[in-house]
C-alpha atoms as a PDB file:
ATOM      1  CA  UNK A   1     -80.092 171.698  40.206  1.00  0.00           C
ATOM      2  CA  UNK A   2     -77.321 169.997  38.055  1.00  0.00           C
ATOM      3  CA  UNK A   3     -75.604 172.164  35.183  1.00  0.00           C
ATOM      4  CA  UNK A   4     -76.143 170.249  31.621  1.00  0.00           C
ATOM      5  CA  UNK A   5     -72.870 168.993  30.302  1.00  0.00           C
ATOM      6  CA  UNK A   6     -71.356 171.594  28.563  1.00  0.00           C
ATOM      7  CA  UNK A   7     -70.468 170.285  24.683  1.00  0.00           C
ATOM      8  CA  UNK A   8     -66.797 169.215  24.000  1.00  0.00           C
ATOM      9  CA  UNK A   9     -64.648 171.682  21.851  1.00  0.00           C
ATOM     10  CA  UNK A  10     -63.494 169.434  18.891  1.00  0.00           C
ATOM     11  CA  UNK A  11     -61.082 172.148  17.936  1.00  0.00           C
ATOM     12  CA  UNK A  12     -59.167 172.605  20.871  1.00  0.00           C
ATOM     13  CA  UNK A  13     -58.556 168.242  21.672  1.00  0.00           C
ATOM     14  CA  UNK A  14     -57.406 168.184  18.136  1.00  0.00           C
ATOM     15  CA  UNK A  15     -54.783 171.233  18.772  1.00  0.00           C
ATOM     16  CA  UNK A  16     -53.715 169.468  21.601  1.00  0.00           C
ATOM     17  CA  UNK A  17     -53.202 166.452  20.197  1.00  0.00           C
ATOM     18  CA  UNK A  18     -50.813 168.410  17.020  1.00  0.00           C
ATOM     19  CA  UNK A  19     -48.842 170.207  19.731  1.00  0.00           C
ATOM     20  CA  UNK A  20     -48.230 166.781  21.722  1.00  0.00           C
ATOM     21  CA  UNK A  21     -47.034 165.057  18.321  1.00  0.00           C
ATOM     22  CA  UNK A  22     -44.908 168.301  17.024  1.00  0.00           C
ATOM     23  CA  UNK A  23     -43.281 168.422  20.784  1.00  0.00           C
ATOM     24  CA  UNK A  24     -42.454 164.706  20.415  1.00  0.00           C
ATOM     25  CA  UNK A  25     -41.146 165.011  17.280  1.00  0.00           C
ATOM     26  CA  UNK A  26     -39.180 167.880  18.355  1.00  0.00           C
ATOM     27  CA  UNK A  27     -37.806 165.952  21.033  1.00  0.00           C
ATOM     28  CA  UNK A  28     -36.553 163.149  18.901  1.00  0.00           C
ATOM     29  CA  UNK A  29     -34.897 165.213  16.898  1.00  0.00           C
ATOM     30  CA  UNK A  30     -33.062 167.245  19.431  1.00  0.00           C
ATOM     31  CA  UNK A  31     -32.129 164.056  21.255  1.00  0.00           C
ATOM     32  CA  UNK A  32     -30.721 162.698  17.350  1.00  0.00           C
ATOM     33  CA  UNK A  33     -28.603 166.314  17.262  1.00  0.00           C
ATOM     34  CA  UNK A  34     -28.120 165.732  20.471  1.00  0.00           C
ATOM     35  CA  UNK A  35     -26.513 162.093  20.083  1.00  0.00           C
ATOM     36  CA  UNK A  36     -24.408 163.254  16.975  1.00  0.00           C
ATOM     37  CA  UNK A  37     -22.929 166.110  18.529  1.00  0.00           C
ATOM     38  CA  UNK A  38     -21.477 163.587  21.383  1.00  0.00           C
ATOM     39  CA  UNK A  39     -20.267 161.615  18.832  1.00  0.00           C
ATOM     40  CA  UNK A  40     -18.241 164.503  16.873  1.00  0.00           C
ATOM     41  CA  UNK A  41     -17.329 165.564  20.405  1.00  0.00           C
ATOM     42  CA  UNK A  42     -16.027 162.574  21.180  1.00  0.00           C
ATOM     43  CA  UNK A  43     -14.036 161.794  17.639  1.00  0.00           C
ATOM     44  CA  UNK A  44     -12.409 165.178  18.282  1.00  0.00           C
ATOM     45  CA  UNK A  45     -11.316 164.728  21.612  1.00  0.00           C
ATOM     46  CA  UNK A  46     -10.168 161.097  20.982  1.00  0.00           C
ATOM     47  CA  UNK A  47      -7.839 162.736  17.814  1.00  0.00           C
ATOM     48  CA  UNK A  48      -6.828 165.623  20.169  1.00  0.00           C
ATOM     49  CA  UNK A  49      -5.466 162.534  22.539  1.00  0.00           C
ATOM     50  CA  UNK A  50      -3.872 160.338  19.456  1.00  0.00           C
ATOM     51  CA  UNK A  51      -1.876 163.648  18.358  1.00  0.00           C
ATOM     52  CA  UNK A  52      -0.978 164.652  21.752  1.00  0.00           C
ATOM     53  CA  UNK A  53       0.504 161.131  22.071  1.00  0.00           C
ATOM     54  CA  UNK A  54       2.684 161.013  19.313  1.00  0.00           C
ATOM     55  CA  UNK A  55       3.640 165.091  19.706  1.00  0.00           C
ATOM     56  CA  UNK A  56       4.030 165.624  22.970  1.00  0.00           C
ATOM     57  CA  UNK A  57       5.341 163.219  25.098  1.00  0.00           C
ATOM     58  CA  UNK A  58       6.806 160.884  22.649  1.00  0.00           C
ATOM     59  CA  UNK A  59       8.704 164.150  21.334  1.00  0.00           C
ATOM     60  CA  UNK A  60      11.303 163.193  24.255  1.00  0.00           C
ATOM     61  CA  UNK A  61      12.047 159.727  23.641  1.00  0.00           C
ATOM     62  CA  UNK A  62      15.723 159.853  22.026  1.00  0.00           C
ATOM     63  CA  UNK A  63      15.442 158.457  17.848  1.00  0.00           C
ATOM     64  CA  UNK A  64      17.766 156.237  16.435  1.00  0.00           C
ATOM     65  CA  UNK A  65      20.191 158.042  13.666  1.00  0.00           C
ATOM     66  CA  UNK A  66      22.717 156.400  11.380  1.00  0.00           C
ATOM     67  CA  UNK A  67      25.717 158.237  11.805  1.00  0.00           C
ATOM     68  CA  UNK A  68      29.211 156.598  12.751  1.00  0.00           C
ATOM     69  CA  UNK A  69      28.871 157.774  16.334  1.00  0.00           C
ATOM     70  CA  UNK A  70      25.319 157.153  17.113  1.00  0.00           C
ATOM     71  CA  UNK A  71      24.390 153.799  18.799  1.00  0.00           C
ATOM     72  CA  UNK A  72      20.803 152.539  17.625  1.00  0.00           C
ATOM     73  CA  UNK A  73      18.467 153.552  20.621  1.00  0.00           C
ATOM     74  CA  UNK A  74      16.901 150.895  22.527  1.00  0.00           C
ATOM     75  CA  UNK A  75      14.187 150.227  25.005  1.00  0.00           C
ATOM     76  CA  UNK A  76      15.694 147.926  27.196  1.00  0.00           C
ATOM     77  CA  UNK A  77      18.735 149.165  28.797  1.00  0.00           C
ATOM     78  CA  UNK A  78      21.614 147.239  29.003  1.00  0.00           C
ATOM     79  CA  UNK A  79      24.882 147.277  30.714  1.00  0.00           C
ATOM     80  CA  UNK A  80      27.873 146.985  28.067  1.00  0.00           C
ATOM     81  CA  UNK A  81      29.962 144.209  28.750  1.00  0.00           C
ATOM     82  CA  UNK A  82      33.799 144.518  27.255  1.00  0.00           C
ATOM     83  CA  UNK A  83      36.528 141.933  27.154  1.00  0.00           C
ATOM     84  CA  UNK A  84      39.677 142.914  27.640  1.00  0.00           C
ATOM     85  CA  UNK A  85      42.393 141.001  25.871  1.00  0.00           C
ATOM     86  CA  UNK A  86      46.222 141.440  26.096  1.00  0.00           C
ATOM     87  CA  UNK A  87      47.862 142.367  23.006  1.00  0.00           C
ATOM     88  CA  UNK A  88      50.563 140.004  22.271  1.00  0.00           C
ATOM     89  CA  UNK A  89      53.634 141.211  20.864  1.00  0.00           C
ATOM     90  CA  UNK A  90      56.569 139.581  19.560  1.00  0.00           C
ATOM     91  CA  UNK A  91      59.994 141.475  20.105  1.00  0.00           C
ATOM     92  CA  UNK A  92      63.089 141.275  18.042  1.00  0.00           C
ATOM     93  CA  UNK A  93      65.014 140.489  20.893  1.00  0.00           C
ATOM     94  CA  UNK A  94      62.981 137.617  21.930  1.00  0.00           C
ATOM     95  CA  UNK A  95      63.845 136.007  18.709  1.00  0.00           C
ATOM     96  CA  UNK A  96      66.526 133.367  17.787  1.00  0.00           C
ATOM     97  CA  UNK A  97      69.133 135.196  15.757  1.00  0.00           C
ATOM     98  CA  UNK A  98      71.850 133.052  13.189  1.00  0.00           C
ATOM     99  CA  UNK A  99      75.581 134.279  12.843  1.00  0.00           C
ATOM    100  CA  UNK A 100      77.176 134.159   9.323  1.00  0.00           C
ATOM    101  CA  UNK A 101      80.475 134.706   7.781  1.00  0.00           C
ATOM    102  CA  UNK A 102      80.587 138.130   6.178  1.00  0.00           C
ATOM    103  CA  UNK A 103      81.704 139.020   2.596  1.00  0.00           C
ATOM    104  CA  UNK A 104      82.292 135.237   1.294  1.00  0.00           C
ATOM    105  CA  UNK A 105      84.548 134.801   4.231  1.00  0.00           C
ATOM    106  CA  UNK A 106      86.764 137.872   4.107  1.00  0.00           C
ATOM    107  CA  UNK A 107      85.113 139.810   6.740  1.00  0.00           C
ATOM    108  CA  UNK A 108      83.757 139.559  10.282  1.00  0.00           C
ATOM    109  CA  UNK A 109      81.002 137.078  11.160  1.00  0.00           C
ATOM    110  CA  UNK A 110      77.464 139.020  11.297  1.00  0.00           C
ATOM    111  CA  UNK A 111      74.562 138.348  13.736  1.00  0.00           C
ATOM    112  CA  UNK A 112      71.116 139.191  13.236  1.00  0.00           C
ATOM    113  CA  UNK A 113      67.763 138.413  12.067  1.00  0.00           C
ATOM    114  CA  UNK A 114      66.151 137.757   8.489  1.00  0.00           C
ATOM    115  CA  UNK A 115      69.109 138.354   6.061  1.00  0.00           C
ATOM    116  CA  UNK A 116      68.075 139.179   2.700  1.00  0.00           C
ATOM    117  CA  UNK A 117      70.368 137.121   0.644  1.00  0.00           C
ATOM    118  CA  UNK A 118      72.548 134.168   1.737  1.00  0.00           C
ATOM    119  CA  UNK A 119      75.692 132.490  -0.135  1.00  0.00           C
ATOM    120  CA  UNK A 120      76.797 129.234   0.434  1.00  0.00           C
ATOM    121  CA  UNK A 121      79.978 129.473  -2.109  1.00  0.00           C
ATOM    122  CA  UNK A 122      82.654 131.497  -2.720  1.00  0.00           C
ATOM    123  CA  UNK A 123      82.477 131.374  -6.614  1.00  0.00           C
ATOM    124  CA  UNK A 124      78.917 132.871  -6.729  1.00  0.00           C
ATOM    125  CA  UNK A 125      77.319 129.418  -7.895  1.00  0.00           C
ATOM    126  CA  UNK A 126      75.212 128.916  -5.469  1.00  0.00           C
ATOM    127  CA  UNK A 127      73.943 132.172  -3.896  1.00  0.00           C
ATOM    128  CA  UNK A 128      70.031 132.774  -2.698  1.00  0.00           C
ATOM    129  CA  UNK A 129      68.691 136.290  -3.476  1.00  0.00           C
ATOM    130  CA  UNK A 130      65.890 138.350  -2.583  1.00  0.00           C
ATOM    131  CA  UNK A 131      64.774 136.148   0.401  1.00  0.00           C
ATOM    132  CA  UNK A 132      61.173 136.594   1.921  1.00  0.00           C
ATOM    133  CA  UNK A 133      61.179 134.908   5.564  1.00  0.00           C
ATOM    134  CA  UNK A 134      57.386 134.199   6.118  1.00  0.00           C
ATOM    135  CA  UNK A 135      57.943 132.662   9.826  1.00  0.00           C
ATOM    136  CA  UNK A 136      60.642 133.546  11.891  1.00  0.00           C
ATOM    137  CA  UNK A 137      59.423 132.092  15.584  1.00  0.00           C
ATOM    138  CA  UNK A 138      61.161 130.817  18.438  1.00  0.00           C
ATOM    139  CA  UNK A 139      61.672 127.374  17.077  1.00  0.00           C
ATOM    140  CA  UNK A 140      61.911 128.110  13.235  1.00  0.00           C
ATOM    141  CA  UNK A 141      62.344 129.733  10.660  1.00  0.00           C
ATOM    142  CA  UNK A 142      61.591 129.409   6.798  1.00  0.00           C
ATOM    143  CA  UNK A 143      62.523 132.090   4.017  1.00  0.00           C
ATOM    144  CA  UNK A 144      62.089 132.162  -0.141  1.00  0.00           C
ATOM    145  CA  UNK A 145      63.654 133.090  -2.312  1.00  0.00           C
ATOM    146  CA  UNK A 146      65.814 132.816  -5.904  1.00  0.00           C
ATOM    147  CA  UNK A 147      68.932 130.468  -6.889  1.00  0.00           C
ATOM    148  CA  UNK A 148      70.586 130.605 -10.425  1.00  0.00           C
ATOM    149  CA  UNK A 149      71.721 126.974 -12.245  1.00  0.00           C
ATOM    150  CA  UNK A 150      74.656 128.366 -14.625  1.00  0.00           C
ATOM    151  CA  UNK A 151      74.404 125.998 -17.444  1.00  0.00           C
ATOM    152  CA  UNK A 152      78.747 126.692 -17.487  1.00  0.00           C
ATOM    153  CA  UNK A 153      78.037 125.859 -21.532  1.00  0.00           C
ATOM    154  CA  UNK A 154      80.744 126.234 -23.131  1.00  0.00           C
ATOM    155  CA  UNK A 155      82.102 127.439 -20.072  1.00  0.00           C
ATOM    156  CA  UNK A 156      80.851 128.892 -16.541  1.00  0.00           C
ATOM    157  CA  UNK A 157      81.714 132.759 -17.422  1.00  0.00           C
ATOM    158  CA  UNK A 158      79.469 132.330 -20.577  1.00  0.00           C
ATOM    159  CA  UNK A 159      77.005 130.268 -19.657  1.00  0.00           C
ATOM    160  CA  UNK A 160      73.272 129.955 -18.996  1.00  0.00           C
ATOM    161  CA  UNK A 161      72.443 131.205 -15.826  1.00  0.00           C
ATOM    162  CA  UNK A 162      68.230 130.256 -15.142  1.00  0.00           C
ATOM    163  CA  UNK A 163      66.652 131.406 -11.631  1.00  0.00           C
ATOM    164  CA  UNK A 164      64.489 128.781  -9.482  1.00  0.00           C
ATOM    165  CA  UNK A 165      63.081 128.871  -6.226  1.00  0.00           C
ATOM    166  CA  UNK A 166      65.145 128.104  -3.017  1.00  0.00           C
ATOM    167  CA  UNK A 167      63.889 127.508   0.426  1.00  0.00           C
ATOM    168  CA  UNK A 168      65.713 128.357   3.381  1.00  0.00           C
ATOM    169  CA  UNK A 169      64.967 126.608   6.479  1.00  0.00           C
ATOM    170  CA  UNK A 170      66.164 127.372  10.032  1.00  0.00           C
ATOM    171  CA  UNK A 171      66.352 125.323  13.355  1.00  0.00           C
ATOM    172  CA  UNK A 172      67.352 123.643  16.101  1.00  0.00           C
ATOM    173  CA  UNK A 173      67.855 126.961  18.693  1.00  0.00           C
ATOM    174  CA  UNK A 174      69.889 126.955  21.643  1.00  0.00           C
ATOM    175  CA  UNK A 175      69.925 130.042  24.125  1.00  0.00           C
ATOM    176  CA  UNK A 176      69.035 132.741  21.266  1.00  0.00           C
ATOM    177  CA  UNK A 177      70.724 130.969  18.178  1.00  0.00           C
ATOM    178  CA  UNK A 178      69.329 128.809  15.561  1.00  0.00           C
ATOM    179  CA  UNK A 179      72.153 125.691  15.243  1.00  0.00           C
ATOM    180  CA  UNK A 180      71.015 124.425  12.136  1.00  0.00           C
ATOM    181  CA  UNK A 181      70.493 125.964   8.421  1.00  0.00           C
ATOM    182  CA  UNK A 182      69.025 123.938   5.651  1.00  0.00           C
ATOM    183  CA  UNK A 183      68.777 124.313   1.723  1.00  0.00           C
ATOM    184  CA  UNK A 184      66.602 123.243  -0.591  1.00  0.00           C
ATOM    185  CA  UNK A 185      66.580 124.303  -3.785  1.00  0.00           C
ATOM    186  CA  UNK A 186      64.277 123.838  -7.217  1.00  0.00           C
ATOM    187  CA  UNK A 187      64.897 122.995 -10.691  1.00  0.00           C
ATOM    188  CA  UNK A 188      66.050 119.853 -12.413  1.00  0.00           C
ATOM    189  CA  UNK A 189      69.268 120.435 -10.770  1.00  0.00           C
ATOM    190  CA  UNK A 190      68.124 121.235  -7.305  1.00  0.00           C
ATOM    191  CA  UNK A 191      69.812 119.609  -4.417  1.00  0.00           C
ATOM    192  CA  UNK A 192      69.720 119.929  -0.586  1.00  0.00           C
ATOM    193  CA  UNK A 193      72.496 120.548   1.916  1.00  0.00           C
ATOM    194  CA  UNK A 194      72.485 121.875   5.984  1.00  0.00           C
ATOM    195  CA  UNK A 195      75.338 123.184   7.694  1.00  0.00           C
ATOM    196  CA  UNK A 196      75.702 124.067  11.553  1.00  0.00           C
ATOM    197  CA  UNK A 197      75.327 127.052  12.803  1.00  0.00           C
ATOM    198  CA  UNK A 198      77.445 129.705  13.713  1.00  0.00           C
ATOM    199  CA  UNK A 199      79.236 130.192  10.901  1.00  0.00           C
ATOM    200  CA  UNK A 200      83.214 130.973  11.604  1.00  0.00           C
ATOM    201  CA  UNK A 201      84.799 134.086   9.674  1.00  0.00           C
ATOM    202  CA  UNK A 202      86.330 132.731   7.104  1.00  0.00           C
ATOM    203  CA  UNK A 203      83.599 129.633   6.552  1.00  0.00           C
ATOM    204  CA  UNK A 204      80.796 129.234   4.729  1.00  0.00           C
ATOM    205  CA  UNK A 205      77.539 130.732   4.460  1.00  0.00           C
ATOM    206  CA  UNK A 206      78.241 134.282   4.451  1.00  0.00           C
ATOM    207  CA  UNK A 207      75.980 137.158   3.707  1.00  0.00           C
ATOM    208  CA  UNK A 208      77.185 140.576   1.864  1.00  0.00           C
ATOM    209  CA  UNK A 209      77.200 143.703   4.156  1.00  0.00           C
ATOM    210  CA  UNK A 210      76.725 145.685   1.110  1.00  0.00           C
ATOM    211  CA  UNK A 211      73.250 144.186   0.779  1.00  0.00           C
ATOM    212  CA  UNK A 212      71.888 143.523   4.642  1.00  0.00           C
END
């Protein structure tokens, strides 16, 4: 003999059915929490990395300073490449030298380099102060300096004496004497002259020892 079906209990299917859609629910939402809390996890660890980059080992790369004995750091090493050029000197002694009569022709001749002043007569007329040689070289030599036209109105001793530029050129050296001096000088009454070189004694131009 077959038991009758027993009636369904509408309460407990519909319980059942709640606690399915409150555990799915629940679910979601834990797997949501779950999904955000890898993302902060991951943010954090990836800004843990970023600072550990740039305080850790970067910390030990060397940083450029301006100082005066700091060379700007660089990447990409390179060797230093110096050229090394011979300093080139000029001596005294390699130089031509001129020989002059001394104290307007009263003295000993004098040999030498880059005299300051030069006369070329024994009356003071015509006597080039305050010379500035800009080249003195091997095969020349050119100096400045002053010359003074004495007007000699009404006579020399009380005249007008006006200063103008004079240029003193030398040349022409053989063995380790110039041969040849040369002057120009400026002014409406300038004039040039040479003479040959060395000078005797008692000749013409001389140089004061008092003043080189």
């Amino acid at each position: 003999m077959t038991d009758p079906p027993q009636p369904r209990n509408r309460g407990s299917e519909l319980a059942l059915v709640v606690s399915r859609r409150t555990l799915r629910r629940v679910l979601t939402a834990t797997v949501a929490v779950l999904v955000l809390a890898g993302v902060a996890v991951a943010g954090y660890v990836a800004g843990r990395t970023s600072q550990t980059g740039r305080n850790g080992e970067d910390d030990f790369v060397p940083i450029a300073t301006t100082s005066s004995s700091t060379v700007p750091h660089s990447t990409t090493s390179r060797q230093a490449t110096t050229t090394s050029r011979p300093a080139t000197t000029t001596t005294t002694a390699s130089l031509p030298t001129i020989t002059l009569a001394a104290d307007r022709g009263s003295g000993p001749t004098w040999t030498g380099i880059k005299p300051p002043m030069i006369g070329f007569s024994g009356d003071s007329g015509n006597i080039v102060e305050s010379i500035t040689w800009t080249v003195w070289e091997s095969e020349e030599a050119v100096g400045h300096g002053t010359w003074g036209y004495n007007s000699c109105n009404p006579d020399c001793a009380s005249g007008i004496v006006t200063k103008y530029t004079a240029i003193i050129t030398l040349s022409d050296p053989v063995g380790d004497q110039f041969t040849i001096l040369a002057e120009q000088t400026e002014g409406p009454h300038g004039f040039e002259q040479s003479f040959a070189l060395p000078v005797p004694a008692d000749g013409a131009p001389w140089i004061s020892l008092s003043d080189g």
